[in-house]
Each structure stands twice: as structure tokens, then as C-alpha cells.
N, C-alpha and C. Protein backbone atom coordinates (compact mmCIF):
# COMPACT_ATOMS: atom_id res chain seq x y z
N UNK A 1 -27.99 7.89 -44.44
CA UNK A 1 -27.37 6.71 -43.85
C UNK A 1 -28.12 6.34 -42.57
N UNK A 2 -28.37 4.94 -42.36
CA UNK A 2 -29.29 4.78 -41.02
C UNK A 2 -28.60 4.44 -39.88
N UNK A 3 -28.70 4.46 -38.83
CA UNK A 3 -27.86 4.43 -37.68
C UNK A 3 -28.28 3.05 -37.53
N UNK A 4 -27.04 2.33 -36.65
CA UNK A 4 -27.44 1.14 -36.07
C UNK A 4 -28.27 1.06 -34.11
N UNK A 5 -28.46 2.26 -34.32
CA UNK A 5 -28.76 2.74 -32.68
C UNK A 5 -29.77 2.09 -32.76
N UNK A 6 -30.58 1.32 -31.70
CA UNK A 6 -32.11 0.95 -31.63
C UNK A 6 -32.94 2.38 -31.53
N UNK A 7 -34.41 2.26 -31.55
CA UNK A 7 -35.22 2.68 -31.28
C UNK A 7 -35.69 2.79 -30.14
N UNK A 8 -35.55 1.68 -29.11
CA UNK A 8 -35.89 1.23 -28.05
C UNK A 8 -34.64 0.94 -27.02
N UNK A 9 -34.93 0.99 -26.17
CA UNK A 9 -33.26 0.54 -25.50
C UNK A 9 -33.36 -1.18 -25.47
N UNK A 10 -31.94 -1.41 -25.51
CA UNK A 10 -31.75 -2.67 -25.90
C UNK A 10 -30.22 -3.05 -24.66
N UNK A 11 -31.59 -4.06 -24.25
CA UNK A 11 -30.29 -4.28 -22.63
C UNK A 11 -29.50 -5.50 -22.73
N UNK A 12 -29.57 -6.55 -24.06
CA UNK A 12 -28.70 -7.10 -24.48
C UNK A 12 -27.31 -6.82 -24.89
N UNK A 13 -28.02 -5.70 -25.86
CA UNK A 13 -26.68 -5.12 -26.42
C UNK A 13 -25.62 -4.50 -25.16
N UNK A 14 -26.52 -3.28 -24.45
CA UNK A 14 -25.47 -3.22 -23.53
C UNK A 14 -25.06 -4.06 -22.81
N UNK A 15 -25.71 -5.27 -22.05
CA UNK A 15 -24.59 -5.92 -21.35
C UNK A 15 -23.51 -7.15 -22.28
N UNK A 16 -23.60 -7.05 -23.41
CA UNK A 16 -22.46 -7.75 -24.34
C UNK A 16 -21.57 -6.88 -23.99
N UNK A 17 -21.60 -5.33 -23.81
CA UNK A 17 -20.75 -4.97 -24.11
C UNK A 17 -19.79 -4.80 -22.75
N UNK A 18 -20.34 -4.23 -21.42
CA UNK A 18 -20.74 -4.38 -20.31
C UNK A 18 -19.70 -5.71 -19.95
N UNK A 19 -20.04 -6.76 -20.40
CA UNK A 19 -19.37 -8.20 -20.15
C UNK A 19 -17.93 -7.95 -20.65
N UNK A 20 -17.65 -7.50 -21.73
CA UNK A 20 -16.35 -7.54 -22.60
C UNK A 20 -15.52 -6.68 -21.89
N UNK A 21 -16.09 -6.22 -21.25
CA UNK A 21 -15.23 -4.65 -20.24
C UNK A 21 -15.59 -5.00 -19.03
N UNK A 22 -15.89 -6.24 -18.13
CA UNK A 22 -15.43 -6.68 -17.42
C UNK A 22 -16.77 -6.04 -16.30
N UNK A 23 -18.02 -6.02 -17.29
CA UNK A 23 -19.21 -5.36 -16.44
C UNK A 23 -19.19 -3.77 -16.67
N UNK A 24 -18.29 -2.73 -17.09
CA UNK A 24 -17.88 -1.78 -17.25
C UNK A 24 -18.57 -1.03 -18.54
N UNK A 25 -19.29 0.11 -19.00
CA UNK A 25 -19.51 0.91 -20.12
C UNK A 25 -19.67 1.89 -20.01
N UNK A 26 -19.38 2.59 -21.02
CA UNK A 26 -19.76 4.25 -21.01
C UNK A 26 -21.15 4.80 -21.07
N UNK A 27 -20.98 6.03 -20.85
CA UNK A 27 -22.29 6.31 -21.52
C UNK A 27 -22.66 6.62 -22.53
N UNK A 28 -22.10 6.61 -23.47
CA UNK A 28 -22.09 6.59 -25.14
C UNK A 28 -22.11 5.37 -25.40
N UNK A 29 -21.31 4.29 -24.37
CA UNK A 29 -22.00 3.51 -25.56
C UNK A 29 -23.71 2.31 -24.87
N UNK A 30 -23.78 3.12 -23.81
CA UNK A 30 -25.01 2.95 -23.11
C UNK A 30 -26.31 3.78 -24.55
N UNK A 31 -25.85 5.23 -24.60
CA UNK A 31 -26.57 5.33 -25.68
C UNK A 31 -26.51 4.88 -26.96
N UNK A 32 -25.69 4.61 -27.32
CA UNK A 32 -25.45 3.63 -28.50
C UNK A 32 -26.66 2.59 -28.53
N UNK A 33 -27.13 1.82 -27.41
CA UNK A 33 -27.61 0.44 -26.82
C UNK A 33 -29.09 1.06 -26.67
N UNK A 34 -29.22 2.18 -26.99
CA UNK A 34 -30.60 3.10 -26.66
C UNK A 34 -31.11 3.82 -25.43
N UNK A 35 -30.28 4.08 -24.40
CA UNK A 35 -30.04 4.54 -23.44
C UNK A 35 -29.79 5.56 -23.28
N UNK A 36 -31.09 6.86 -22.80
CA UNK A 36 -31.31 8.11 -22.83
C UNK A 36 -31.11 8.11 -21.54
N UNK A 37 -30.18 9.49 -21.42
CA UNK A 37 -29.27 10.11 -19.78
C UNK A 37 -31.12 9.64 -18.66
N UNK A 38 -31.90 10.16 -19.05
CA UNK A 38 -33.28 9.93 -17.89
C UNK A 38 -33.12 8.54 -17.44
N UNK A 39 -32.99 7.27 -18.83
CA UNK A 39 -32.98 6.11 -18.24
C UNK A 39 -32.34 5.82 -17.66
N UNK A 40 -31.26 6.44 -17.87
CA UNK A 40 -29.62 5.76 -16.83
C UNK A 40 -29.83 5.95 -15.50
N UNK A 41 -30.23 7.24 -15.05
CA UNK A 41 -30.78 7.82 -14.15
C UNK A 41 -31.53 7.14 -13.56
N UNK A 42 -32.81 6.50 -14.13
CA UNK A 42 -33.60 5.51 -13.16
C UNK A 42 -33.05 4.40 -12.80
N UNK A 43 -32.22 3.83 -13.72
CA UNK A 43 -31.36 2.44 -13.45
C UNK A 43 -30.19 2.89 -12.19
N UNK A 44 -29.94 4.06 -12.25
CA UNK A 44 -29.24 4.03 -10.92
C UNK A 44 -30.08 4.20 -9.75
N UNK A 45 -30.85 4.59 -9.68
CA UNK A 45 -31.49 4.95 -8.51
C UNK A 45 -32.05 3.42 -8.50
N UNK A 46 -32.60 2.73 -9.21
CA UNK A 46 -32.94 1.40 -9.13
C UNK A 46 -32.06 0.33 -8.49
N UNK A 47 -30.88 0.96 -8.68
CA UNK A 47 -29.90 -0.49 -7.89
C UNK A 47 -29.77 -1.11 -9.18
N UNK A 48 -29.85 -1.26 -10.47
CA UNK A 48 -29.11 -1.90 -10.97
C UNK A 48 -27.95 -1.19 -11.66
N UNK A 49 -27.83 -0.07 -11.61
CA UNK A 49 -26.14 0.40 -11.87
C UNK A 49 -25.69 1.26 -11.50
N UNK A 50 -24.41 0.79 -11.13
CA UNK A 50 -23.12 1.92 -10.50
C UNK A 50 -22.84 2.78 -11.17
N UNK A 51 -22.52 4.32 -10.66
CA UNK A 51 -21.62 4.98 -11.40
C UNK A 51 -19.62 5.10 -11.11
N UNK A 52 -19.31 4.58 -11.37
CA UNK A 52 -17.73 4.33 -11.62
C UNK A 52 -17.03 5.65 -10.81
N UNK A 53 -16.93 6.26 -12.27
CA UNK A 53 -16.19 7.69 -12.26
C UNK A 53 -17.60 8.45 -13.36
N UNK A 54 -16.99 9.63 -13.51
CA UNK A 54 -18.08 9.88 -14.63
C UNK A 54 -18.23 9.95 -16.14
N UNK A 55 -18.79 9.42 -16.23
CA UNK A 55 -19.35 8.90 -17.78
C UNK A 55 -19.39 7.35 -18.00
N UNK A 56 -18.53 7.02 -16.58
CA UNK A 56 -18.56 5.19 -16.80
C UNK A 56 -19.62 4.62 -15.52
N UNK A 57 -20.33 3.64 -15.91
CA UNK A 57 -20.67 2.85 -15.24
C UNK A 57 -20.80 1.66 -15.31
N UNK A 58 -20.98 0.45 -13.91
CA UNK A 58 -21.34 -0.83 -13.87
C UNK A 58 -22.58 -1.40 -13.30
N UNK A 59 -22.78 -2.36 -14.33
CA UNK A 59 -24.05 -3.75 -14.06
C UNK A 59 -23.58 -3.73 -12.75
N UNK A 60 -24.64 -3.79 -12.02
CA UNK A 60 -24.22 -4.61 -10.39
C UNK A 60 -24.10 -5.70 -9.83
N UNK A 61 -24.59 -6.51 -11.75
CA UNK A 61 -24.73 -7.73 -11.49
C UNK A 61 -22.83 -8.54 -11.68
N UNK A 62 -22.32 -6.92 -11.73
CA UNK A 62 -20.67 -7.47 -11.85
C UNK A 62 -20.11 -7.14 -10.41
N UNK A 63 -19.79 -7.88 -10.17
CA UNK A 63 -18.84 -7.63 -9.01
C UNK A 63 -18.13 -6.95 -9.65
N UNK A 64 -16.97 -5.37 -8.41
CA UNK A 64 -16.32 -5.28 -8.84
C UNK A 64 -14.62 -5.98 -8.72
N UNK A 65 -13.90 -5.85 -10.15
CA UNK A 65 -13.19 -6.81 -10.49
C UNK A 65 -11.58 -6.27 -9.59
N UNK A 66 -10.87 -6.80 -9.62
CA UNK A 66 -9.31 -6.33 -9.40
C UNK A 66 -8.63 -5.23 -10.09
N UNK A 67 -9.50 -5.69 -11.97
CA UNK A 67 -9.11 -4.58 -12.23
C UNK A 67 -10.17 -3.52 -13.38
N UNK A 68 -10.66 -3.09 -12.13
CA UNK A 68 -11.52 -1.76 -12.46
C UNK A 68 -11.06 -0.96 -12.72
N UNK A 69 -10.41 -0.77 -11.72
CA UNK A 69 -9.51 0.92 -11.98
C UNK A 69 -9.34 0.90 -13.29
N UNK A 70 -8.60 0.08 -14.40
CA UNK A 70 -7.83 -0.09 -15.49
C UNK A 70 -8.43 -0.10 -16.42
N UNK A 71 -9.88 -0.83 -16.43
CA UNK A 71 -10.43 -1.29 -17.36
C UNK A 71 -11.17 0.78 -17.25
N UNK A 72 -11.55 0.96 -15.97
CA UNK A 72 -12.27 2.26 -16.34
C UNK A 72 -11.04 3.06 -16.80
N UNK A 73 -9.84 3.35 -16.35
CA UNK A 73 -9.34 4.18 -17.07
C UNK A 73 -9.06 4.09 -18.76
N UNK A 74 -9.04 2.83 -19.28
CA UNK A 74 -9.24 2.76 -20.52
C UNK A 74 -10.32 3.50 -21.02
N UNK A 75 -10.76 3.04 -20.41
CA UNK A 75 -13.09 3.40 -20.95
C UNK A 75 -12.91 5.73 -20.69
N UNK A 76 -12.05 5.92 -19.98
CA UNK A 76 -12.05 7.14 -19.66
C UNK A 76 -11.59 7.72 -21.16
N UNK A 77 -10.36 6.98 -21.61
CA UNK A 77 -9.64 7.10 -22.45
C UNK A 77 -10.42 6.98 -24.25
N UNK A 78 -11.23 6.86 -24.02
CA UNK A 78 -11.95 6.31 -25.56
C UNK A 78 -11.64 5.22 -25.75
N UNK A 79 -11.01 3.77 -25.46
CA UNK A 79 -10.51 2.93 -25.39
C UNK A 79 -9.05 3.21 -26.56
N UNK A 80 -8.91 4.23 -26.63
CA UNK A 80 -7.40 4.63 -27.32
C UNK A 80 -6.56 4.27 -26.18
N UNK A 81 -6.42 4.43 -24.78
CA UNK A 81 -5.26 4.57 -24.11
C UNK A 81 -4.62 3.01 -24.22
N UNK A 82 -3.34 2.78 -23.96
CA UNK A 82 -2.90 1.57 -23.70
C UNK A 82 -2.23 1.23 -22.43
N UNK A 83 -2.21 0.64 -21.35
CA UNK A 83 -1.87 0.04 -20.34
C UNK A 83 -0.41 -0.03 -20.25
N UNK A 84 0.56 0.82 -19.46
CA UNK A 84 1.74 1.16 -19.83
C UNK A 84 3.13 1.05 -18.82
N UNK A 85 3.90 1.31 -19.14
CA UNK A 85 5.03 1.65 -18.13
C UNK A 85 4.98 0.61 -16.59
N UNK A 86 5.21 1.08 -15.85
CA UNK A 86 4.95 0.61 -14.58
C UNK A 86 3.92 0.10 -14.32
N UNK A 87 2.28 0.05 -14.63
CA UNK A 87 1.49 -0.51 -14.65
C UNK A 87 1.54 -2.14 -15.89
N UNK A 88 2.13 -1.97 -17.29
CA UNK A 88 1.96 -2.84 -17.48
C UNK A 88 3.25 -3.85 -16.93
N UNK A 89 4.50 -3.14 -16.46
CA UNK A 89 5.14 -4.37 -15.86
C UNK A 89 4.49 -5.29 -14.33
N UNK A 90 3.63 -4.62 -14.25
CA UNK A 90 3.24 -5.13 -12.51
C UNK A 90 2.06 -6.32 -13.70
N UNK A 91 1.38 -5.78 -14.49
CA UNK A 91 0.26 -6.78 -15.04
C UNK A 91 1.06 -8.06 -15.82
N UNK A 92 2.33 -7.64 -16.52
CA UNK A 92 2.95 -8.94 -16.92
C UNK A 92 3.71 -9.65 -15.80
N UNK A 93 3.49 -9.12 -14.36
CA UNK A 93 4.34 -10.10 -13.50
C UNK A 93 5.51 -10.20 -13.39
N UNK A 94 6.26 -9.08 -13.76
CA UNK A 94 7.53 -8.68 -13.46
C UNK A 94 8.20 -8.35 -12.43
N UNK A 95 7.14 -7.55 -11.46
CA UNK A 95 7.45 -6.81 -10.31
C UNK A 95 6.65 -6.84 -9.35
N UNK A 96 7.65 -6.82 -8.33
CA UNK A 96 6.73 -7.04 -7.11
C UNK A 96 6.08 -5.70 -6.55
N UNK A 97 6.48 -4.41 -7.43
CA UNK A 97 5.84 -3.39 -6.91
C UNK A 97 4.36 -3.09 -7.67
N UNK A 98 3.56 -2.46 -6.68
CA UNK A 98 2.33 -2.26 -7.51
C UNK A 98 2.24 -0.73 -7.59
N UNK A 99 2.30 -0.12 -8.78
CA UNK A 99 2.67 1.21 -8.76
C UNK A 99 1.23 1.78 -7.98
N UNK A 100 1.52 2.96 -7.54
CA UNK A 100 0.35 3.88 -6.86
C UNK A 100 -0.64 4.70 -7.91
N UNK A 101 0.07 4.79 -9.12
CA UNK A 101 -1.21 5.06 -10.48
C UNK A 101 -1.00 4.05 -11.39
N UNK A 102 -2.07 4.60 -12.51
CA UNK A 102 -2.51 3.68 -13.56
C UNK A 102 -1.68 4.20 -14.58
N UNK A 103 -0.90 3.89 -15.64
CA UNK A 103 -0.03 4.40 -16.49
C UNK A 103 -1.01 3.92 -17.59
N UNK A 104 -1.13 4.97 -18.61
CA UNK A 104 -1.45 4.57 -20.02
C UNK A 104 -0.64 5.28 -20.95
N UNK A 105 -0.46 4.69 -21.99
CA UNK A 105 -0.12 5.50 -23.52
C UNK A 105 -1.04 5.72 -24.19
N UNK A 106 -1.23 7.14 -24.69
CA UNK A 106 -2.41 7.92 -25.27
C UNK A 106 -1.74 8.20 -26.62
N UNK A 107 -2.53 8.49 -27.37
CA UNK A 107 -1.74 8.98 -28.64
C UNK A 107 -0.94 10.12 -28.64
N UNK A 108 0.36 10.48 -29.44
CA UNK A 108 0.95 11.86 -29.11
C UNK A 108 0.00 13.33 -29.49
N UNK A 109 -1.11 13.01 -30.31
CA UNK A 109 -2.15 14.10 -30.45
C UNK A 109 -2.64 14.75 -29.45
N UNK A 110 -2.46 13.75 -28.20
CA UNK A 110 -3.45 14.28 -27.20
C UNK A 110 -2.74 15.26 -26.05
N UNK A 111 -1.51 15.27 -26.33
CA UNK A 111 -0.64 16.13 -25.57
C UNK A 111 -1.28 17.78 -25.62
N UNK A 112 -1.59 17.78 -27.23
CA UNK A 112 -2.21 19.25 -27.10
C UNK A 112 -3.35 19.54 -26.60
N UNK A 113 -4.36 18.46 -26.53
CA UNK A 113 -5.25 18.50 -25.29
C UNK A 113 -5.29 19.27 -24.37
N UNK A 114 -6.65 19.56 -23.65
CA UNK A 114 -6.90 20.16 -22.33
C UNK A 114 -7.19 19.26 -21.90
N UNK A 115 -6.65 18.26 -21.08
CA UNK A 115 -7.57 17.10 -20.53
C UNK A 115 -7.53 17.61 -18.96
N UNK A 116 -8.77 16.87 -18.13
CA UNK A 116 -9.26 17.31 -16.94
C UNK A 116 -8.86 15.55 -16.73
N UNK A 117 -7.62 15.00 -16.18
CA UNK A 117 -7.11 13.70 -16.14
C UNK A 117 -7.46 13.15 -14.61
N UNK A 118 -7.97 12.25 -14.22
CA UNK A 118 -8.24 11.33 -13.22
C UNK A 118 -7.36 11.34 -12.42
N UNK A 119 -7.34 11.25 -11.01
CA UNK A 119 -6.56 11.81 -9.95
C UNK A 119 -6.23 9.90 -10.04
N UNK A 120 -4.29 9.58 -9.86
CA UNK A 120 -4.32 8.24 -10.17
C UNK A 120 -4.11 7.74 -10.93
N UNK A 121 -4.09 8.79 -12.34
CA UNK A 121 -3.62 8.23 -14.02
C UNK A 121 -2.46 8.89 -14.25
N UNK A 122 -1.71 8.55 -14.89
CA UNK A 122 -0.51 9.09 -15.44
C UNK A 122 -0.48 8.83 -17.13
N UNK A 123 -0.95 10.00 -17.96
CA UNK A 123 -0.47 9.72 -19.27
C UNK A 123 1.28 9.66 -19.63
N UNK A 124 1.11 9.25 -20.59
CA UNK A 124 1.95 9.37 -21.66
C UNK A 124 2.08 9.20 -23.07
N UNK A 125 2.25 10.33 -23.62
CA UNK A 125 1.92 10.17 -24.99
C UNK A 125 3.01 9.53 -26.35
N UNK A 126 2.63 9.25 -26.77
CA UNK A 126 3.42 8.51 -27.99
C UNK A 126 2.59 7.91 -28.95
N UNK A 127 3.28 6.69 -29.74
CA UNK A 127 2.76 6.27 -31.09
C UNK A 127 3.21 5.11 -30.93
N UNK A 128 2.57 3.71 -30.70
CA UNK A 128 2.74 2.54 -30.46
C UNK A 128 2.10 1.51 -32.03
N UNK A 129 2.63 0.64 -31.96
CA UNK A 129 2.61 -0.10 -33.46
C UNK A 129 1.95 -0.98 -32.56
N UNK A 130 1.36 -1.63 -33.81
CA UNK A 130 0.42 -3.20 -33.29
C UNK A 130 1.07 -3.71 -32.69
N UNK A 131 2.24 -4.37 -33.22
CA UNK A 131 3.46 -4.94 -32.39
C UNK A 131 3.96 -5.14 -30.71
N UNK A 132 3.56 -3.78 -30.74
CA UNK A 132 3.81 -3.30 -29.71
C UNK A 132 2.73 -3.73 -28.11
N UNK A 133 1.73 -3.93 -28.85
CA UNK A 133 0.28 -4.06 -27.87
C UNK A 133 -0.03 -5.35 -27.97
N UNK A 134 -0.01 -5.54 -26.23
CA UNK A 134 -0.72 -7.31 -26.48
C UNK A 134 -2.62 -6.63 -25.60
N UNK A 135 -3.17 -8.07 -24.95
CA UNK A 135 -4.09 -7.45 -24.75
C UNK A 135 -3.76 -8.45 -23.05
N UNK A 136 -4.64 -7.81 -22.13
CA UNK A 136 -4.47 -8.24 -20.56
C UNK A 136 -6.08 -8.32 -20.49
N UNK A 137 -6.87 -9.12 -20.64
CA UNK A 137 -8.39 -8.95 -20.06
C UNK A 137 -8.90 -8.26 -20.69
N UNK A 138 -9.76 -7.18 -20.40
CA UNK A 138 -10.34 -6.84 -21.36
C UNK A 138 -9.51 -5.15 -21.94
N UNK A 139 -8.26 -5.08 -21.73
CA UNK A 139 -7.03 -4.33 -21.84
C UNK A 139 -5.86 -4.37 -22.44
N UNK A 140 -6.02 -3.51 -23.69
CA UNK A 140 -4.77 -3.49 -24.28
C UNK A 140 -3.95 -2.81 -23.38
N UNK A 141 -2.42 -3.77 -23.52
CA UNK A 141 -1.20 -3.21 -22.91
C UNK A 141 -0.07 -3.26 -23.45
N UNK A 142 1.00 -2.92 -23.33
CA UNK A 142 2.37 -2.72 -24.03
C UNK A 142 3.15 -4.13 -24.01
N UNK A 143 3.65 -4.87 -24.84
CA UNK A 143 4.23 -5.96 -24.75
C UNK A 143 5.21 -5.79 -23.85
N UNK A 144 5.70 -6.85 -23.17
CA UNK A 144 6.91 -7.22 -22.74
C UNK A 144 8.18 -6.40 -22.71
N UNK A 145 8.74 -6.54 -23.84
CA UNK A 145 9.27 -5.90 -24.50
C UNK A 145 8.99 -4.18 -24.68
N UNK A 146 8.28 -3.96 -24.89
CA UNK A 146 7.96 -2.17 -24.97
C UNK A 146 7.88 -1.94 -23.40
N UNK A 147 7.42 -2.19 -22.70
CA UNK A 147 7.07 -2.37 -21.22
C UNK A 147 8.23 -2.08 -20.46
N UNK A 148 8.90 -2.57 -21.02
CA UNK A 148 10.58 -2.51 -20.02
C UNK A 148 11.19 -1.62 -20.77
N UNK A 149 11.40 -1.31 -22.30
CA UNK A 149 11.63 -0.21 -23.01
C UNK A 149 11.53 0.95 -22.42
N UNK A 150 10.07 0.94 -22.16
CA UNK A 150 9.63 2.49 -21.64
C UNK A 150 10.25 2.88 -20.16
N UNK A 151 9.87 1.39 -19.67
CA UNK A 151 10.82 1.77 -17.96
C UNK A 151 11.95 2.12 -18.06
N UNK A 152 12.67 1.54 -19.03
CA UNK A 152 14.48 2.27 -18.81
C UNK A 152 14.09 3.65 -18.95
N UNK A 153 13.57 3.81 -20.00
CA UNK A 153 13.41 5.78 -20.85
C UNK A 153 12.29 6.46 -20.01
N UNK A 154 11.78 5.75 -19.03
CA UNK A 154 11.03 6.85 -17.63
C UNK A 154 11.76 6.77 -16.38
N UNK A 155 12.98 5.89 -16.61
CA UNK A 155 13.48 6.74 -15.15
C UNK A 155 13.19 5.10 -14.38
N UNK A 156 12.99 4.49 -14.34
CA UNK A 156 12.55 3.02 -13.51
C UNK A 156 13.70 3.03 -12.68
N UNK A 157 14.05 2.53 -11.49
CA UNK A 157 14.95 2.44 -10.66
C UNK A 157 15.98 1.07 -11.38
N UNK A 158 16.85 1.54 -11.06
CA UNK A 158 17.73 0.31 -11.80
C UNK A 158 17.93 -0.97 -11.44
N UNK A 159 17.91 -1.23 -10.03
CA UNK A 159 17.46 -2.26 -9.37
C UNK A 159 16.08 -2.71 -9.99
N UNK A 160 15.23 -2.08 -10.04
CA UNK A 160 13.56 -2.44 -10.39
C UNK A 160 13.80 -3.15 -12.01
N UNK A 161 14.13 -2.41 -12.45
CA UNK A 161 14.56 -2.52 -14.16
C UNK A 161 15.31 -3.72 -14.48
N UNK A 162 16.33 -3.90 -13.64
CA UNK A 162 17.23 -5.17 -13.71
C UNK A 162 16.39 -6.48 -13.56
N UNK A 163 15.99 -6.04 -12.15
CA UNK A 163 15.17 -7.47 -11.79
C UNK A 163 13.93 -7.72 -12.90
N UNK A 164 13.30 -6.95 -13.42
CA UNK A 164 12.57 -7.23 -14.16
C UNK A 164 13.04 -7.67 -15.57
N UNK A 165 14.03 -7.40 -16.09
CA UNK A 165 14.68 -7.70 -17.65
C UNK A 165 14.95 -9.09 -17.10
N UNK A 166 15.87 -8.95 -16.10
CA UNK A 166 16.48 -10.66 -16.30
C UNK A 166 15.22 -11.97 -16.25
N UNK A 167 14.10 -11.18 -14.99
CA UNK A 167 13.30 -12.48 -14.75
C UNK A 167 12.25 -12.74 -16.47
N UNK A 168 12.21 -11.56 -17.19
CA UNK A 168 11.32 -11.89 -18.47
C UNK A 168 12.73 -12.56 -19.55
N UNK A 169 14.43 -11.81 -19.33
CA UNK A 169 14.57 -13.12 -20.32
C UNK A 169 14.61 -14.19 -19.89
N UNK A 170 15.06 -14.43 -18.71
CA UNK A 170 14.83 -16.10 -18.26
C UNK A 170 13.92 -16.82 -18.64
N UNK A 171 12.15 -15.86 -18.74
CA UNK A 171 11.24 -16.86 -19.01
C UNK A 171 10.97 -16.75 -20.45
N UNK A 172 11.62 -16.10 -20.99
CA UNK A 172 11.73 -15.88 -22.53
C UNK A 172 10.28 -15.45 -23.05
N UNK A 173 10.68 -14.31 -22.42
CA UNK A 173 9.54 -13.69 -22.99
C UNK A 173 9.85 -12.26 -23.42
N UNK A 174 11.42 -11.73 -23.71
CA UNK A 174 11.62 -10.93 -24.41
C UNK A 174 13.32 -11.37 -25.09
N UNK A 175 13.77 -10.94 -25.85
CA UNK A 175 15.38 -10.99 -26.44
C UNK A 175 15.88 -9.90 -26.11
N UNK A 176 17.61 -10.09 -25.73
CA UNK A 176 17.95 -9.23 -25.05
C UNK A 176 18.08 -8.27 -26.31
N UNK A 177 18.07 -8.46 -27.34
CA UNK A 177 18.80 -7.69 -28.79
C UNK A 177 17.39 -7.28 -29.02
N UNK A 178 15.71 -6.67 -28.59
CA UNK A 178 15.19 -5.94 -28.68
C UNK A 178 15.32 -5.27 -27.59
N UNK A 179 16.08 -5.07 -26.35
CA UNK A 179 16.14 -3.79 -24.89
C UNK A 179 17.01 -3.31 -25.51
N UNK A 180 16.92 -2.19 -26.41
CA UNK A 180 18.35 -1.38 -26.35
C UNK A 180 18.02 -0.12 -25.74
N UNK A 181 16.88 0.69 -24.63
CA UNK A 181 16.42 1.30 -24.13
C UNK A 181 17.47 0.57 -22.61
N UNK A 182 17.02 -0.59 -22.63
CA UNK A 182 17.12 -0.91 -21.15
C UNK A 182 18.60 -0.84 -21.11
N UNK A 183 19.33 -1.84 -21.91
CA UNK A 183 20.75 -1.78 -22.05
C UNK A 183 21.44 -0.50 -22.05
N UNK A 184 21.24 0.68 -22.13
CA UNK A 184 21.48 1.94 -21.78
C UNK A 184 21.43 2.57 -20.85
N UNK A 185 20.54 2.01 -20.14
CA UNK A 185 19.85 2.82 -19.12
C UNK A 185 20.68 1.56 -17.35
N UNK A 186 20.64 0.42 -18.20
CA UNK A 186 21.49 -0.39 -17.17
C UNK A 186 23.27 -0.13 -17.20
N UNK A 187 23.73 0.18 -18.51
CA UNK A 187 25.34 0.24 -18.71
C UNK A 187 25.90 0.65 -17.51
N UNK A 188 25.22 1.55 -17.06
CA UNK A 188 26.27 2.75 -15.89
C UNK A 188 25.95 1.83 -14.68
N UNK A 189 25.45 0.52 -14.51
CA UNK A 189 25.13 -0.19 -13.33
C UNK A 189 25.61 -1.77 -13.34
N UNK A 190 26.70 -2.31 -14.20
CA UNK A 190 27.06 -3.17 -14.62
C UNK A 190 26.31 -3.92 -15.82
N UNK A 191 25.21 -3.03 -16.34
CA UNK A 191 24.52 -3.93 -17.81
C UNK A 191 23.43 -5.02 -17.34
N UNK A 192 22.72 -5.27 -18.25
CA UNK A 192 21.50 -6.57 -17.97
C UNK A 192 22.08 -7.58 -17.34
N UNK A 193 23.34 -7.60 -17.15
CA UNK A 193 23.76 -9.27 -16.64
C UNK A 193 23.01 -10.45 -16.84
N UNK A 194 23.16 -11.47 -16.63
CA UNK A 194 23.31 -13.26 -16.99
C UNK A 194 22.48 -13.18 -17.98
């Protein structure tokens, strides 16, 4: 079977990809693009690329974005993780808090993992349906709906939780008859109200 890897490095390919991740790639898929660890190496010392965290880096010709952190913790993630909990309610504009880590959902496989996890990330593992995942930039994240799900069933402050259910059904962007996480988790506080 023949690989689609070039022969040569190919700096198109990586920055298509580079662009789609918001200037952002790994180094797999730097080698993918034909990019042997020596070359990377000269390209950093050259000034044309950052190293992130490790194994990720950026074009310098990207500014970095607002949201780096996110897009690299995806890229940390194999692009399996999904954008979650408290992080994705602050990205759908729910809340005025901006959590102090990055929340993702990883698959529940990875629990048995040894992972060496990014100081700043918070997994959580589970099993999310298409349904479930919209996309934020160049970031899949938890719909609306799953988003506030998960906040009732992690503990979200109930005040936080409230204000956020009512302002997404107001803008109708979830039904109250898919929160039955939240509606539980609000009962003991007078319920979702209006």
C-alpha cells in the first residue's frame, strides 16, 4: 500500500492544515506534510515556528489567536477531545465566567490511560453522539444542550446553571424537555423557572 506522505516536505500541505487549526499543527501531522524532527528544528531556530506545548506548534505567520489554548488542547488530544462543560458554556456565551481550565470530553477508553495531562486541562471521559457536538472554530464542542447537561451532573453552581438555562431558552437555543440533568439538579432551588 503506498503512503500519501510526500517525499519531499511539502509546506503547502502543512500550512492548509496549520490554517484549519487556526495556524496550529502537530508534529505528526508536520510529518505527515514531510517534515523530519531535524527540519522542524531548523524552522524553529529560523523564526518561522513556534513551539506551543510539546508536540504542537505554530506558523508565526499566525498570530496567536484567543483561542489557542483550545485549539492546542484539542491538537494535544488527537483531535478526539471535545470542548466541554464549563469551557463550552463560556464559548456558547452563556456565562459571564471564564473558567480557569480548558474542559474536554475524551472518550471513556481513555480513563484507563496513563496520561501525563496539561497543567490547565480538565478531562472528562464519556461517549458523546454526533448530536451531541457542534463545532466552535476550528473546535468541536458539546451542544447547547449537552453543555448545560453536563454542568448540572458536574456540580455547576446553581445560580451559574440557572442563569445560563434560562438565558439559552430565551434565545432558543435549547428545549426545556431536553435538560432533564439540569431540571434535577435545579429542583432543590426552585426549578429552571420562566
Amino acid at each position: 500500500m503506498e503512503s500519501d506522505r510526500p517525499t519531499r516536505p511539502d509546506w503547502d500541505r502543512l500550512f492548509d492544515v496549520a490554517s484549519a487549526q487556526e495556524g496550529l499543527f502537530t508534529a505528526k501531522q508536520a510529518a505527515e506534510a514531510g517534515y523530519s524532527a531535524q527540519l522542524m528544528m531548523h524552522h524553529l531556530h529560523a523564526g518561522r515556528l513556534v513551539r506551543v506545548r510539546h508536540g504542537i506548534y505554530r506558523i508565526v505567520h499566525f498570530p496567536a489567536g484567543e483561542n489557542e489554548d483550545l485549539v492546542a488542547a484539542w491538537l494535544w488530544s488527537g483531535t478526539e477531545g471535545v470542548a466541554s462543560h464549563a469551557t463550552a458554556l463560556a464559548l456558547h456565551g452563556l456565562s459571564d465566567v471564564l473558567p480557569a481550565d480548558l474542559h474536554l470530553t475524551v472518550p471513556a477508553s481513555w480513563s484507563r490511560r496513563r496520561l501525563r495531562v496539561p497543567r490547565g486541562l480538565v478531562l472528562h471521559y464519556g461517549i458523546l453522539s454526533a448530536d451531541a457536538r457542534t463545532w466552535f472554530g476550528a473546535v468541536p464542542t458539546t451542544t447547547v444542550t449537552q453543555t448545560l447537561n453536563d454542568c448540572a451532573t458536574d456540580g455547576l453552581s446553581p445560580a451559574l446553571l440557572g442563569q445560563a438555562t434560562r438565558q439559552a431558552l430565551r434565545r432558543g437555543l435549547a428545549a426545556r424537555s431536553d435538560l432533564g440533568a439540569v431540571a434535577e439538579a435545579l429542583a432543590p432551588f426552585g426549578g429552571i423557572g420562566e
